[in-house]
Structure formats: structure tokens, C-alpha cells
Protein backbone atom coordinates (compact mmCIF):
# COMPACT_ATOMS: atom_id res chain seq x y z
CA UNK A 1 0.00 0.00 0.00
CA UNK A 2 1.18 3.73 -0.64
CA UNK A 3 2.78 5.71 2.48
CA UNK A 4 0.25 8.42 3.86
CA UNK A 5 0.38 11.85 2.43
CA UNK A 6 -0.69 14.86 4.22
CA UNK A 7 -5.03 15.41 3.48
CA UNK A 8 -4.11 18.51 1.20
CA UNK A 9 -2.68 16.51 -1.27
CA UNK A 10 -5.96 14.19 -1.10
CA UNK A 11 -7.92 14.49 -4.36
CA UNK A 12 -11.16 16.53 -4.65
CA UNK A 13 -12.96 14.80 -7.68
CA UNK A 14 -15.51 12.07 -5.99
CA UNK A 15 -12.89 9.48 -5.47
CA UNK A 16 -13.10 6.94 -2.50
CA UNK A 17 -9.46 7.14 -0.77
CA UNK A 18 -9.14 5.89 3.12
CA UNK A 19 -8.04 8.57 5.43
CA UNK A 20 -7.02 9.13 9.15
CA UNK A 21 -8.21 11.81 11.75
CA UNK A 22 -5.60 12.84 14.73
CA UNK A 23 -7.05 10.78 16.89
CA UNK A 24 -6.26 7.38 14.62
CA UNK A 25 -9.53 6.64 12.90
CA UNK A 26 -9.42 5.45 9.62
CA UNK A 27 -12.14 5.76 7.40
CA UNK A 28 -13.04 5.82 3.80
CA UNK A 29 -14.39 9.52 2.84
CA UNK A 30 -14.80 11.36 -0.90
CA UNK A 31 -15.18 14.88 -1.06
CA UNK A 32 -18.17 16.28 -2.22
CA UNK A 33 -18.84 19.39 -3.65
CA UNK A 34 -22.42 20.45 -4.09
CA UNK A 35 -21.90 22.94 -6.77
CA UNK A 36 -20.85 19.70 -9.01
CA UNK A 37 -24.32 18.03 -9.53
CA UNK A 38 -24.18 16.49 -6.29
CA UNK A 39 -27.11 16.65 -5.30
CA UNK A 40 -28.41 14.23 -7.68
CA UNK A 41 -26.14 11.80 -6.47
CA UNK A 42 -28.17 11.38 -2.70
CA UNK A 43 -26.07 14.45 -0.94
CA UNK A 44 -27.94 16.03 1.84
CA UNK A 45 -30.58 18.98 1.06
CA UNK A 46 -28.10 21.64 2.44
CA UNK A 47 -24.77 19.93 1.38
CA UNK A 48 -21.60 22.03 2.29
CA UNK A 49 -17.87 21.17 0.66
CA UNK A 50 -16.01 18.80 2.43
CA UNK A 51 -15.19 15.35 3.53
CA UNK A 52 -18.26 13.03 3.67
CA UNK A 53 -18.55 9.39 4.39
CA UNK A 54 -21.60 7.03 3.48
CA UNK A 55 -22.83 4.69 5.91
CA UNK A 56 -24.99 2.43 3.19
CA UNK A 57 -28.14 3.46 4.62
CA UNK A 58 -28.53 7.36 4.86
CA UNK A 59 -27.32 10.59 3.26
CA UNK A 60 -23.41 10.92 2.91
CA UNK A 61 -22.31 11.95 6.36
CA UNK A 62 -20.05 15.02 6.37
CA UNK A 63 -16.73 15.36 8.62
CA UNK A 64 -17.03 17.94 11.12
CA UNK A 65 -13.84 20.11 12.78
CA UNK A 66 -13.57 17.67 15.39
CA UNK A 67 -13.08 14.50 13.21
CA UNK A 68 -10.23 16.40 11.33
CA UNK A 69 -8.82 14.33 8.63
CA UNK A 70 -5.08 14.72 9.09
CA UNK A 71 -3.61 12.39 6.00
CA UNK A 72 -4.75 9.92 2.94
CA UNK A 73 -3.51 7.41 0.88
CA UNK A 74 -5.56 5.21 -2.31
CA UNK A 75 -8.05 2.70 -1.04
CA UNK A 76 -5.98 -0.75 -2.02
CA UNK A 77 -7.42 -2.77 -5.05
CA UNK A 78 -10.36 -5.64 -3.64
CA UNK A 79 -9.22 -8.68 -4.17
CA UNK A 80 -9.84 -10.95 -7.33
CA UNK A 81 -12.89 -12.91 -7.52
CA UNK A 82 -12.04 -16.85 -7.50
CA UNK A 83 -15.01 -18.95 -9.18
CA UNK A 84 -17.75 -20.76 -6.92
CA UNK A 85 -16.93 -24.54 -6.52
């Protein structure tokens, strides 16, 4: 897997990469804009830039101040599918 890089660097075009927050939680966010046509995607009525992660149920959940994302790297490749026995 590719060494963490500081969240600046993260990219800001819809991609799924697995971050960190200072306190060591890792999570898989994407950053949303809602000036993009996001909103037609499921984002919250009142959407605002940022970090969001999905929980499969609900609306995108954003990342607020005190779940700072502090660095990133690519989400690693799933692994290959074998064929059912």
C-alpha cells in the first residue's frame, strides 16, 4: 500500500481514498462538492464542501472540525474474484 500523504494533497474529484483523523480513525471519505451536480447523487438537502462518508443506509455523512482528517492514501485494489466450486 502507498505511504500516507498529508489530506491537502488528497484528491477533490468524488474518489473513494481511506483517510485518518488525529485521533487514529481510519475511514473511507470522498469529497463532495455540491456545486458539481451532487445533489443528484443522494447528498444532503443543504450539502456544504467537504469530507463526507456514506454509511450504506442514509445521506453521505459530512466530517465535522472535530473529526479532522489529518492524512490519505488510495483505497488498495479488492481482491480478485475466484469462481464458486
Amino acid at each position: 500500500m502507498d505511504e500516507w500523504q498529508s489530506i491537502e494533497t488528497a484528491p477533490k474529484d468524488g474518489t473513494d481514498i481511506l483517510a485518518s483523523t488525529a485521533r487514529g480513525l481510519m475511514v473511507v471519505v470522498s469529497w463532495l462538492d455540491p456545486t458539481a451536480g451532487d445533489r443528484a447523487q443522494g447528498v444532503p438537502s443543504e450539502p456544504e464542501f467537504g469530507w463526507y462518508m456514506s454509511d450504506g443506509h442514509n445521506d453521505p455523512i459530512h466530517f465535522r472540525a472535530w473529526m479532522s482528517l489529518i492524512s490519505w492514501q488510495p483505497l488498495p485494489e479488492p481482491p480478485a474474484l475466484t469462481p464458486e466450486a
